[in-house]
PDB file of N, CA and C in Angstrom:
ATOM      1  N   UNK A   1      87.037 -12.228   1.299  1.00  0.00           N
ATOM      2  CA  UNK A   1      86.597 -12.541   2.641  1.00  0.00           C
ATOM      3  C   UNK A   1      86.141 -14.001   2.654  1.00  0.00           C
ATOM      4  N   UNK A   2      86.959 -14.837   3.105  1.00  0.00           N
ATOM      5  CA  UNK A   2      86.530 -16.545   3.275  1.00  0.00           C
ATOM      6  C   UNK A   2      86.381 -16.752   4.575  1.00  0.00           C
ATOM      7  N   UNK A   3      86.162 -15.559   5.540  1.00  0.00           N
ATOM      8  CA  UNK A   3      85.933 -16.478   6.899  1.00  0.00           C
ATOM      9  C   UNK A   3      84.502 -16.698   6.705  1.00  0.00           C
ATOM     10  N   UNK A   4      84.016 -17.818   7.123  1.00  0.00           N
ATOM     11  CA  UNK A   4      82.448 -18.423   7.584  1.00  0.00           C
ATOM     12  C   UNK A   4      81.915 -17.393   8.098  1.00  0.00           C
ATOM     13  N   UNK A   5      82.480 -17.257   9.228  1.00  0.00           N
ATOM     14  CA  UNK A   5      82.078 -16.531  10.406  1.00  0.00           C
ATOM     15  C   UNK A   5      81.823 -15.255  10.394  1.00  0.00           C
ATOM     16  N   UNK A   6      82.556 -14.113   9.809  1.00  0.00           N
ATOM     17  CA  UNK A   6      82.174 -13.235   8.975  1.00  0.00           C
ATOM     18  C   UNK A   6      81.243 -13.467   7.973  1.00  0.00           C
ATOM     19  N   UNK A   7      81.119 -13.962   7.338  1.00  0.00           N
ATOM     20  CA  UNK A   7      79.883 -14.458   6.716  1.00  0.00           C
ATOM     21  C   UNK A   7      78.706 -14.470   6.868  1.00  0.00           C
ATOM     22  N   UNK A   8      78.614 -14.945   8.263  1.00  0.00           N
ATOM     23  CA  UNK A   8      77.209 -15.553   9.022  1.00  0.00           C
ATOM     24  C   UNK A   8      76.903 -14.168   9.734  1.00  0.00           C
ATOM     25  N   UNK A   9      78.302 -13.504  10.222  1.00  0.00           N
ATOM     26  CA  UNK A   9      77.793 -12.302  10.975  1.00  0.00           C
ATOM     27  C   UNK A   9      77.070 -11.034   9.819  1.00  0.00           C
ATOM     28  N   UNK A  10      78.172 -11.102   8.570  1.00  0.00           N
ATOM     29  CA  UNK A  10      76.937 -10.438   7.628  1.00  0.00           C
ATOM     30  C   UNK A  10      75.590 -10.171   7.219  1.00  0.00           C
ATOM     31  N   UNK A  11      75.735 -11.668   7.000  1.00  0.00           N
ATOM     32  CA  UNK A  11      74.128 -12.417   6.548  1.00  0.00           C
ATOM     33  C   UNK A  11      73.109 -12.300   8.140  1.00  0.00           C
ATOM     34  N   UNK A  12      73.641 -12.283   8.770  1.00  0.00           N
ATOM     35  CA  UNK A  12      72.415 -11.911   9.802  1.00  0.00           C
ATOM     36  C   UNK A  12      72.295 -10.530  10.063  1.00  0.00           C
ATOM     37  N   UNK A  13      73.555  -9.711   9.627  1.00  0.00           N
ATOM     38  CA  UNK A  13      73.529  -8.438   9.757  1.00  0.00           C
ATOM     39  C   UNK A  13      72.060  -7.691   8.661  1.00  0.00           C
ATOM     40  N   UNK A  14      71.960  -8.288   7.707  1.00  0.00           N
ATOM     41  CA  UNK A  14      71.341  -8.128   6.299  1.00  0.00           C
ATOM     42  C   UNK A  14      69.984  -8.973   7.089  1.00  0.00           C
ATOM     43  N   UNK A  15      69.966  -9.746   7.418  1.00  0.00           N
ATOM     44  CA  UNK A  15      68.317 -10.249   8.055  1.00  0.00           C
ATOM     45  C   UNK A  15      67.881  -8.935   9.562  1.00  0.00           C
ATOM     46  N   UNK A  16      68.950  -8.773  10.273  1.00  0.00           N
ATOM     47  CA  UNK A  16      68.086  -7.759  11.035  1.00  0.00           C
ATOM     48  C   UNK A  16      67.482  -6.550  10.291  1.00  0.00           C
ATOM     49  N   UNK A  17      67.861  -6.666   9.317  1.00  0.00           N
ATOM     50  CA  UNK A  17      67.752  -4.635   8.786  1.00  0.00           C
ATOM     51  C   UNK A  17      66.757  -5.014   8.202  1.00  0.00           C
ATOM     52  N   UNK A  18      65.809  -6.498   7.738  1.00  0.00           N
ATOM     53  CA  UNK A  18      64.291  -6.417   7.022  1.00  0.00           C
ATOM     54  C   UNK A  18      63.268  -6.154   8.010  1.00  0.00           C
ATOM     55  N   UNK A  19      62.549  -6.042   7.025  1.00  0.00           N
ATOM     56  CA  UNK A  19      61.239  -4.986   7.729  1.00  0.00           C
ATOM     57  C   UNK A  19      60.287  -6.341   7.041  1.00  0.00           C
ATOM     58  N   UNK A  20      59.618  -7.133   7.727  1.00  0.00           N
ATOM     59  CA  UNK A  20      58.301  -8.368   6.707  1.00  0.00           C
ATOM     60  C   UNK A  20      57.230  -6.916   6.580  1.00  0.00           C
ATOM     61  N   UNK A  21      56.648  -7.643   5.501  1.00  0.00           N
ATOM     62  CA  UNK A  21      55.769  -6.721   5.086  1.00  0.00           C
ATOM     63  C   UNK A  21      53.953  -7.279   5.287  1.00  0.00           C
ATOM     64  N   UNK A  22      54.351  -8.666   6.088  1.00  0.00           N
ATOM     65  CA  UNK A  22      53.008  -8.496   6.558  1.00  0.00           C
ATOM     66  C   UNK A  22      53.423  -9.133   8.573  1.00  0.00           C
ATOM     67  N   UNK A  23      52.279  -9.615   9.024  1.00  0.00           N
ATOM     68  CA  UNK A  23      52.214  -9.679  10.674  1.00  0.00           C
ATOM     69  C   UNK A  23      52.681 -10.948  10.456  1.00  0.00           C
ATOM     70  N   UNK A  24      53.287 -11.468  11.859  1.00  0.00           N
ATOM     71  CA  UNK A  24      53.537 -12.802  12.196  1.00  0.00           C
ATOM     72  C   UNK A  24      52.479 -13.504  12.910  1.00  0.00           C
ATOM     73  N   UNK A  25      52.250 -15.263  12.945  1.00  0.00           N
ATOM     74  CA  UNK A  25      50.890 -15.602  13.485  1.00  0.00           C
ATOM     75  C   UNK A  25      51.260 -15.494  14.600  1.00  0.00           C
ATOM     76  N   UNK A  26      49.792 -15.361  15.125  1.00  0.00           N
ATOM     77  CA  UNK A  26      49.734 -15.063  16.316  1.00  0.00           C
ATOM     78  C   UNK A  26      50.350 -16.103  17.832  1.00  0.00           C
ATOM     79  N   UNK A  27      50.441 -17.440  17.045  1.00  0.00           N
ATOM     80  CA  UNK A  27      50.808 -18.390  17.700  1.00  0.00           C
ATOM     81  C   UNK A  27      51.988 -18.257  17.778  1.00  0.00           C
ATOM     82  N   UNK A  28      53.165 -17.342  16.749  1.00  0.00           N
ATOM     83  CA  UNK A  28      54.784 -17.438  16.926  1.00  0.00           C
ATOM     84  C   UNK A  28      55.189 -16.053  18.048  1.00  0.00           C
ATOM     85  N   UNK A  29      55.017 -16.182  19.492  1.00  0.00           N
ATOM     86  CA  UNK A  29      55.152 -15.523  20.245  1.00  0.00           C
ATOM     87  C   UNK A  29      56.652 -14.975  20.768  1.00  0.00           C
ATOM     88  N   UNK A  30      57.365 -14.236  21.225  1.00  0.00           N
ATOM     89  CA  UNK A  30      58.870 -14.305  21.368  1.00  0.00           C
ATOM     90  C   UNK A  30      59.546 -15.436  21.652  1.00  0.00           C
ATOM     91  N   UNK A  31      59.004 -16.629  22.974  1.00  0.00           N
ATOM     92  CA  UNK A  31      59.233 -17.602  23.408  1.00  0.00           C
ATOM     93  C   UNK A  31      58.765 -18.518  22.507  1.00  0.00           C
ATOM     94  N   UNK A  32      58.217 -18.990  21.631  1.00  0.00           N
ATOM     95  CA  UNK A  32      57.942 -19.915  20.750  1.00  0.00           C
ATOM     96  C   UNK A  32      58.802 -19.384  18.954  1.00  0.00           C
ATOM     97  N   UNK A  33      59.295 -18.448  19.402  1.00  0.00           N
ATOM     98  CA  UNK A  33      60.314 -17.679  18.008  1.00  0.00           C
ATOM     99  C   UNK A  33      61.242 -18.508  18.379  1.00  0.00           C
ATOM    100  N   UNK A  34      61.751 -18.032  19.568  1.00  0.00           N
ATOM    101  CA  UNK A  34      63.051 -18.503  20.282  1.00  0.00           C
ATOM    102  C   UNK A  34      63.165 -20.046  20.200  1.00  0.00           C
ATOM    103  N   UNK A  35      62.335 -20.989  20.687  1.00  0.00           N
ATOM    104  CA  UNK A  35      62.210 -22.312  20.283  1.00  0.00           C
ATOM    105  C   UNK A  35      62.549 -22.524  19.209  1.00  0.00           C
ATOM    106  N   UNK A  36      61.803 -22.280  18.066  1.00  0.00           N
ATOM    107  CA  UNK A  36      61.988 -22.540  16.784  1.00  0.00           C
ATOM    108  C   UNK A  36      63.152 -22.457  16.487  1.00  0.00           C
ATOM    109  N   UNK A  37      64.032 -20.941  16.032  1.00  0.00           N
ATOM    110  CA  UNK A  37      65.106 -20.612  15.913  1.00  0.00           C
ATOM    111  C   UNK A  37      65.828 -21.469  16.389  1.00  0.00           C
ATOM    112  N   UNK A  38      66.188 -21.885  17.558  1.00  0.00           N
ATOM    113  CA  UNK A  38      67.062 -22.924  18.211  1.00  0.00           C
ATOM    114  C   UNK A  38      66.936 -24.499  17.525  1.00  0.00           C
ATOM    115  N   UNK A  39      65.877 -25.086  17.802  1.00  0.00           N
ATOM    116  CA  UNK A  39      65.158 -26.118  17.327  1.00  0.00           C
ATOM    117  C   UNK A  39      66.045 -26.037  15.615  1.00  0.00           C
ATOM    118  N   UNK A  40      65.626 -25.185  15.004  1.00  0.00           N
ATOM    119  CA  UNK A  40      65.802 -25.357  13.273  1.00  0.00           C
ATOM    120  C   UNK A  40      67.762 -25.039  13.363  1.00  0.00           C
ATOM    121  N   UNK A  41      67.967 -24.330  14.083  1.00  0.00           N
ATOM    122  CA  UNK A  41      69.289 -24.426  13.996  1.00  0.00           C
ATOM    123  C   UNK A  41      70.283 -25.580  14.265  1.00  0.00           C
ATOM    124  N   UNK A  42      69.950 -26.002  15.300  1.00  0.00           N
ATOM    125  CA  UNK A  42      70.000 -27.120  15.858  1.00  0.00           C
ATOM    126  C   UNK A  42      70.527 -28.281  14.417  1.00  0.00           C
ATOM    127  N   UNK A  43      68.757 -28.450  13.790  1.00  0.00           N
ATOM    128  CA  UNK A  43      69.121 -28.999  12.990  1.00  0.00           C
ATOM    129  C   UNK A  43      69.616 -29.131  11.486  1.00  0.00           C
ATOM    130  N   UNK A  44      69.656 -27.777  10.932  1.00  0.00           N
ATOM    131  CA  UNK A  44      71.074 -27.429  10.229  1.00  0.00           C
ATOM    132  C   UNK A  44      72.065 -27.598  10.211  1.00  0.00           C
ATOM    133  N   UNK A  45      72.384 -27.470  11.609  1.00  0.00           N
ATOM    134  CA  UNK A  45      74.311 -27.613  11.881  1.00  0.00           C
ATOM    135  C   UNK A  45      74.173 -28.839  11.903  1.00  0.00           C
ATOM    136  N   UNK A  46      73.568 -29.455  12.143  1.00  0.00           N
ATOM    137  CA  UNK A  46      73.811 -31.188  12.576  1.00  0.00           C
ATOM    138  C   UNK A  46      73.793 -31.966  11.050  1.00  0.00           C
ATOM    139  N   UNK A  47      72.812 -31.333  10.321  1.00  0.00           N
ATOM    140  CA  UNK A  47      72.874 -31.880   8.924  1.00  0.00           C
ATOM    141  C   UNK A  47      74.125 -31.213   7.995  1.00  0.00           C
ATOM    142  N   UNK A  48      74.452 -30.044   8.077  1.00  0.00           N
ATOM    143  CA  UNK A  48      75.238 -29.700   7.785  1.00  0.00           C
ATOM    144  C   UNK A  48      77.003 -30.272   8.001  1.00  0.00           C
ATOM    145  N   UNK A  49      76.820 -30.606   9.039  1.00  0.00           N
ATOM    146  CA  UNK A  49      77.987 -30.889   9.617  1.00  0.00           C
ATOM    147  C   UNK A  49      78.467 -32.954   8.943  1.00  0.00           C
ATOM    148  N   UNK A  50      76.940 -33.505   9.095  1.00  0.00           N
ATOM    149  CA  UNK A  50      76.935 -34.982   8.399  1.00  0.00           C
ATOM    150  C   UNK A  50      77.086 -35.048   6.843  1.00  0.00           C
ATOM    151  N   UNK A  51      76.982 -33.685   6.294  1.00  0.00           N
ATOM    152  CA  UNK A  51      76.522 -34.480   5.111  1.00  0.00           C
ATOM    153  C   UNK A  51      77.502 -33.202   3.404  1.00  0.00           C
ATOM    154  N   UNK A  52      77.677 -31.778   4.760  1.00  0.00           N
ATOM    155  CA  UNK A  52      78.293 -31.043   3.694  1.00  0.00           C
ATOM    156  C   UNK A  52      79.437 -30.522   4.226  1.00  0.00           C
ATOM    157  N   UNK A  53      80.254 -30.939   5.072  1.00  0.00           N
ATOM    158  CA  UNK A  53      81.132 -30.471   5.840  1.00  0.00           C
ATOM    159  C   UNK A  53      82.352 -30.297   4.868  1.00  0.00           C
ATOM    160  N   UNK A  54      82.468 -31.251   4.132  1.00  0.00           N
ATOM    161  CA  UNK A  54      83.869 -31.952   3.436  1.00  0.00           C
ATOM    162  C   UNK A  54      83.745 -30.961   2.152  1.00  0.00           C
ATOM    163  N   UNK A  55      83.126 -30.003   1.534  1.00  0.00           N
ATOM    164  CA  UNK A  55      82.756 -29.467   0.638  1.00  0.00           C
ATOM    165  C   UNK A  55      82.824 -28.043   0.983  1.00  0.00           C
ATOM    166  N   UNK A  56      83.368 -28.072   1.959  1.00  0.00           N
ATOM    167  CA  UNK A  56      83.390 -26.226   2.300  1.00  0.00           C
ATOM    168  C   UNK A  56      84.772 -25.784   1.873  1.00  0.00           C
ATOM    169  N   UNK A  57      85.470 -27.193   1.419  1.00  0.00           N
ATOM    170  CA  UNK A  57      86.673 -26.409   0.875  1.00  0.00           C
ATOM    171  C   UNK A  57      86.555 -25.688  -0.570  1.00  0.00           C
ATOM    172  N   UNK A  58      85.798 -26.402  -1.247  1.00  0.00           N
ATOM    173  CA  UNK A  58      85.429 -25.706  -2.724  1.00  0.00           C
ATOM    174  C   UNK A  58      84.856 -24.313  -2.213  1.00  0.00           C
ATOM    175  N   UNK A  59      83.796 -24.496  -1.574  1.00  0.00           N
ATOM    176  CA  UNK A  59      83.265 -22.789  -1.633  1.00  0.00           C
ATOM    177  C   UNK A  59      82.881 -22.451  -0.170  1.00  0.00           C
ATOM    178  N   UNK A  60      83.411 -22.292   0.623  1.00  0.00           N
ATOM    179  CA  UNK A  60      83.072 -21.627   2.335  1.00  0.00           C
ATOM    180  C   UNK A  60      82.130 -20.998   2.018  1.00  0.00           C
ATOM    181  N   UNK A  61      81.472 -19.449   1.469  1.00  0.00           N
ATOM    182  CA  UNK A  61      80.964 -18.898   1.559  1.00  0.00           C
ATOM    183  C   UNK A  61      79.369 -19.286   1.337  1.00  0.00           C
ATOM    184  N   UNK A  62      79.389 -20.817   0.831  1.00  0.00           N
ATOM    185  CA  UNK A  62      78.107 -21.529   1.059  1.00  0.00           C
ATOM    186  C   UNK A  62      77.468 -21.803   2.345  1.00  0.00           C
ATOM    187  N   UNK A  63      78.070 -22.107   3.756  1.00  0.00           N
ATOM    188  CA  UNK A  63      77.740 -21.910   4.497  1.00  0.00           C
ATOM    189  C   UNK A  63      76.520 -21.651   4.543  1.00  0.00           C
ATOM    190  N   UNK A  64      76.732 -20.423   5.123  1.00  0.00           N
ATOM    191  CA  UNK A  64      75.790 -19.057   5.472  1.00  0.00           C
ATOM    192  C   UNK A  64      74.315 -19.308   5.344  1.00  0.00           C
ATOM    193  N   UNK A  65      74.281 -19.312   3.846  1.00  0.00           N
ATOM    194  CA  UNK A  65      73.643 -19.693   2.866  1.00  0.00           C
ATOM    195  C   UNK A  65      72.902 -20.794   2.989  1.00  0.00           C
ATOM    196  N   UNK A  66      73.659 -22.476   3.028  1.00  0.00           N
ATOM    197  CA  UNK A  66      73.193 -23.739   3.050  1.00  0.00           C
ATOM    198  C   UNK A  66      72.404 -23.941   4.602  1.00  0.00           C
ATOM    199  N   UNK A  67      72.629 -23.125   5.580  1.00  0.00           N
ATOM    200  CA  UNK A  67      72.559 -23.657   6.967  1.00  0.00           C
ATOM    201  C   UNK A  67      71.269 -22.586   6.840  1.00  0.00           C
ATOM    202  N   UNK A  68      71.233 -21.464   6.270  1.00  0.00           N
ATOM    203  CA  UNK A  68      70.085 -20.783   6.711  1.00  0.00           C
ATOM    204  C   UNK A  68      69.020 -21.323   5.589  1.00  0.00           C
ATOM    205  N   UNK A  69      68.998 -21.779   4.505  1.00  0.00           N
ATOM    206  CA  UNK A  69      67.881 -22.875   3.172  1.00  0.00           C
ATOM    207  C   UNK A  69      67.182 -23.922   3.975  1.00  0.00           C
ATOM    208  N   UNK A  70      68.379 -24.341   5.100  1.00  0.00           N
ATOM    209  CA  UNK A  70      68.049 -25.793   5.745  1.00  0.00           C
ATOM    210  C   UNK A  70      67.111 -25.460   7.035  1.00  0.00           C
ATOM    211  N   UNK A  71      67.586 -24.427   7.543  1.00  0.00           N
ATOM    212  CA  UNK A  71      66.800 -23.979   8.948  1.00  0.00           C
ATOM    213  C   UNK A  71      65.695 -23.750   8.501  1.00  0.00           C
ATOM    214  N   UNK A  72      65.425 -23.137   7.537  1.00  0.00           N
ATOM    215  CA  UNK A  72      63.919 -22.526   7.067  1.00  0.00           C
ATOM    216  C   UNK A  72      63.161 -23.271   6.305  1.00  0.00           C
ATOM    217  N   UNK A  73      63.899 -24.476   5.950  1.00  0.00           N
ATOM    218  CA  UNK A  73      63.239 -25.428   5.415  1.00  0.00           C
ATOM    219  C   UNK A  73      62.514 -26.437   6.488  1.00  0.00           C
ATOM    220  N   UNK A  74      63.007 -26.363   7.424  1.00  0.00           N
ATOM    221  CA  UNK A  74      62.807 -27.295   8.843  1.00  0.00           C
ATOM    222  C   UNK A  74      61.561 -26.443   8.928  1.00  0.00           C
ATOM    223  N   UNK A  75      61.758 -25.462   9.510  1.00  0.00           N
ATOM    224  CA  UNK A  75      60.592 -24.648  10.545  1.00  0.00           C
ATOM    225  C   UNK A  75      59.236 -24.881   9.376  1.00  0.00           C
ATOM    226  N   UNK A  76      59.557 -24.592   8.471  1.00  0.00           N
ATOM    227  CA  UNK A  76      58.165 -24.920   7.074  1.00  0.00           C
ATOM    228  C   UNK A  76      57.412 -26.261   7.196  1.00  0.00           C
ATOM    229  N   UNK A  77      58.591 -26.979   6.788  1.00  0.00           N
ATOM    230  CA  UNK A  77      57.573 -28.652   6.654  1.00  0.00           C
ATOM    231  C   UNK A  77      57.013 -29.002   8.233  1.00  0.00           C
ATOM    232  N   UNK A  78      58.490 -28.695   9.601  1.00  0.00           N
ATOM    233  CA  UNK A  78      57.951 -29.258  10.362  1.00  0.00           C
ATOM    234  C   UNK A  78      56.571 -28.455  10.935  1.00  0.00           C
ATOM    235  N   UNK A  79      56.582 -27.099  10.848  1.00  0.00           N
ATOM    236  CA  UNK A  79      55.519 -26.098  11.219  1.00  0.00           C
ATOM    237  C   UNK A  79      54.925 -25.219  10.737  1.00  0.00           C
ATOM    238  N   UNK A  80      54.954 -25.804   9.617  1.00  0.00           N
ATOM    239  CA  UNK A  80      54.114 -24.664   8.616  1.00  0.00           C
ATOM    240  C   UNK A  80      54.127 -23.427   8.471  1.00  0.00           C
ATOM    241  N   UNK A  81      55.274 -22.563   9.219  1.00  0.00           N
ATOM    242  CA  UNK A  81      55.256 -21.508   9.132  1.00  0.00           C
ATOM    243  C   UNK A  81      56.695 -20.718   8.296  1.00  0.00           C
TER     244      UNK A  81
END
């Protein structure tokens, strides 16, 4: 399976089915989830797209993977959460 896209639909398939095992702060409300999410995606694909695009021929299935390290790396430094 080398489509991306299948890929991504997996890998999020596998993030809905967790259960966190503790509460979210109180400040990350549905509408400020939603921000974020967008916001950090946003800038994944954009870094993704500048800097590892040319390299998806060796391994596609990095994707998935590289864009969701990068999103969650955003939302951390830029917001601590």
């Amino acid at each position: 399976m080398n489509d991306p896209y299948v890929s991504m639909e997996l890998f999020n398939l596998g993030i809905s089915m967790e259960q966190p095992s503790t509460a979210a702060p109180e400040e990350l409300n549905p509408e400020r989830t939603i921000e974020l999410v967008k916001a950090s995606n946003d800038f994944a694909f954009d870094l993704f797209k500048n800097n590892f695009l040319d390299q998806m021929g060796q391994d596609p299935m990095m994707m998935p993977v590289l864009i969701s390290a990068i999103a969650h790396d955003w939302v951390y430094v830029k917001h601590g959460l």
